[in-house]
Protein backbone atom coordinates (compact mmCIF):
# COMPACT_ATOMS: atom_id res chain seq x y z
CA UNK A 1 21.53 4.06 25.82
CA UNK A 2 22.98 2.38 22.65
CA UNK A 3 22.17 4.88 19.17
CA UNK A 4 22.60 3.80 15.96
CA UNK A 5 22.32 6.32 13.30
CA UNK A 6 22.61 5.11 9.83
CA UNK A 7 22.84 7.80 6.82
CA UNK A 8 24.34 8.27 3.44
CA UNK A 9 21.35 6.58 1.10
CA UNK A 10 19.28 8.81 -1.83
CA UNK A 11 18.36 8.11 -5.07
CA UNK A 12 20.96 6.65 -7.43
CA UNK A 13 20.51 5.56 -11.25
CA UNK A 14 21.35 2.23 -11.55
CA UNK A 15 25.51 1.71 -12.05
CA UNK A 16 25.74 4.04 -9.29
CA UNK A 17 27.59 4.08 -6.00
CA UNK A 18 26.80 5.20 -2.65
CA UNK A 19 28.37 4.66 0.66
CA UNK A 20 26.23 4.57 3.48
CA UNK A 21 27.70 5.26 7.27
CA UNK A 22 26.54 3.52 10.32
CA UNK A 23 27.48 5.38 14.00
CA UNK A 24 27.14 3.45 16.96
CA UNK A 25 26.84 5.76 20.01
CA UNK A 26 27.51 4.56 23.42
CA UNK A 27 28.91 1.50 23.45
CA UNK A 28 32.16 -0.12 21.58
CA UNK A 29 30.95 -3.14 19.44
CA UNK A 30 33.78 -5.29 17.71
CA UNK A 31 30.94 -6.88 15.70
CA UNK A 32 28.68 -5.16 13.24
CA UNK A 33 26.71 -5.77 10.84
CA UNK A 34 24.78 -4.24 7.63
CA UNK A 35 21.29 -5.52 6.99
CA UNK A 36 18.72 -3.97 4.02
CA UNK A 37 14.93 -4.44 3.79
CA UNK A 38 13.70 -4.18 0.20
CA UNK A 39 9.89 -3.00 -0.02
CA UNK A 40 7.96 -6.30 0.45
CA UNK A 41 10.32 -8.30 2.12
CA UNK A 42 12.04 -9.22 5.23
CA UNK A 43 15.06 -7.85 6.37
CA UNK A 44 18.02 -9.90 5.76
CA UNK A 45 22.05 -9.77 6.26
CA UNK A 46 24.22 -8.06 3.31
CA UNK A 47 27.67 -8.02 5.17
CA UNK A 48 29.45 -7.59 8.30
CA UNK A 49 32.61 -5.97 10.07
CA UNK A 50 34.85 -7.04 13.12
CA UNK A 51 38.28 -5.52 14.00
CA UNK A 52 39.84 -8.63 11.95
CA UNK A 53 38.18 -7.68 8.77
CA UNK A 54 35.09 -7.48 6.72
CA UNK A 55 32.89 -10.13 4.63
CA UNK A 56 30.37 -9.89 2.21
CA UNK A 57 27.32 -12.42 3.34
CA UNK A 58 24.56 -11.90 0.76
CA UNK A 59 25.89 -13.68 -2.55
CA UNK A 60 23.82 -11.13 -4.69
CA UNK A 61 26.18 -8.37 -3.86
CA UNK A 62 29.53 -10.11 -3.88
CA UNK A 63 31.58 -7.51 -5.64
CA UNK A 64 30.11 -4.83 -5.49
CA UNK A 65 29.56 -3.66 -2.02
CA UNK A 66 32.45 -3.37 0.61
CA UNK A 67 31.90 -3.30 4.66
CA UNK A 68 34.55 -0.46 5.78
CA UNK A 69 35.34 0.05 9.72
CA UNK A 70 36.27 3.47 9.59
CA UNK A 71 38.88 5.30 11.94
CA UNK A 72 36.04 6.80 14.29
CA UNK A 73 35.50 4.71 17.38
CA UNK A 74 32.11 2.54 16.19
CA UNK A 75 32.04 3.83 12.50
CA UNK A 76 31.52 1.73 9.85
CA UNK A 77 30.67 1.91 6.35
CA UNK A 78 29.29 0.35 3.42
CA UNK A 79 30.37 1.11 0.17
CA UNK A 80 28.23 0.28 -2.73
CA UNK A 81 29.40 0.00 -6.75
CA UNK A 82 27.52 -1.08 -10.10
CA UNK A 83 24.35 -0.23 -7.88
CA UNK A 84 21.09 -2.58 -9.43
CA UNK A 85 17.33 -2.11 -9.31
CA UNK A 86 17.08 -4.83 -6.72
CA UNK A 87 19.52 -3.13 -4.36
CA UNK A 88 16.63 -0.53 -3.50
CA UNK A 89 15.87 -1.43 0.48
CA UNK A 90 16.02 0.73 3.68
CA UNK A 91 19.78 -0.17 4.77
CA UNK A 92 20.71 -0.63 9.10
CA UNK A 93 23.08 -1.79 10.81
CA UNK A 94 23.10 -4.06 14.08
CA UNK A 95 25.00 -5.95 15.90
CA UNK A 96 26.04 -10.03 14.81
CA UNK A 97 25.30 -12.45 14.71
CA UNK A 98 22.11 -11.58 16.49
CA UNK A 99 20.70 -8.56 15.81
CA UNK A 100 20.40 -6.92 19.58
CA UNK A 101 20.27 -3.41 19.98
CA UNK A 102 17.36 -1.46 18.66
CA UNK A 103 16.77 -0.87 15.12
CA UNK A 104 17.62 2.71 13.83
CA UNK A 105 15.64 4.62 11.21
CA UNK A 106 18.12 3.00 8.68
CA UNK A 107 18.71 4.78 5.22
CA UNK A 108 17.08 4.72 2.21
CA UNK A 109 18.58 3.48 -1.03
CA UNK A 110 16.40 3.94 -3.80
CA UNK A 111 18.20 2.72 -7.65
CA UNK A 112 16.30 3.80 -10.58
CA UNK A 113 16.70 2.29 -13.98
């Protein structure tokens, strides 16, 4: 059965950086995804990595977070700079464009001012 285990998020003062890993066990998936779900609010797309390359999809973050495939079969990474207030969410990754496996517990990313 496919596992994804998500981990690297904590509390951060805003201006910080964290980079949050994402292992997909038991499957190889050329398309992945990062998603967040700040308290409150649906979960939505922040940016997504295929063996071509890596793209940033929600605007708010554009330039400050990177989507990483790491060398590890089904790693990836995101990597997150000038960290803001409204960055705090519970971060997963999934599959794209549709979301298919089962969600993990994700990782929280808390930013304090």
């Amino acid at each position: 059965q496919v596992q994804l285990v998500e981990s690297g998020g904590g509390l951060v003062q805003a201006g910080g950086s964290l980079r949050l890993s994402c292992v997909v066990s038991g499957d190889n998936i050329p398309i992945m995804a990062w998603y967040r779900q700040p308290p409150g609010k649906q979960r939505g797309l922040v940016a997504i990595v295929t063996d071509a390359g890596t793209g940033i999809s929600d605007d708010s973050v554009k330039g400050r977070f990177a989507a990483l495939r790491g060398d590890a079969p089904n790693t990836v990474f995101l990597q997150m700079n000038d960290l803001q207030l409204d960055d705090t969410a519970v971060y997963y990754c999934n599959t794209y464009p549709r979301p298919r496996l089962p969600w993990g517990q994700g990782t929280q990313v808390t930013v304090s001012s």
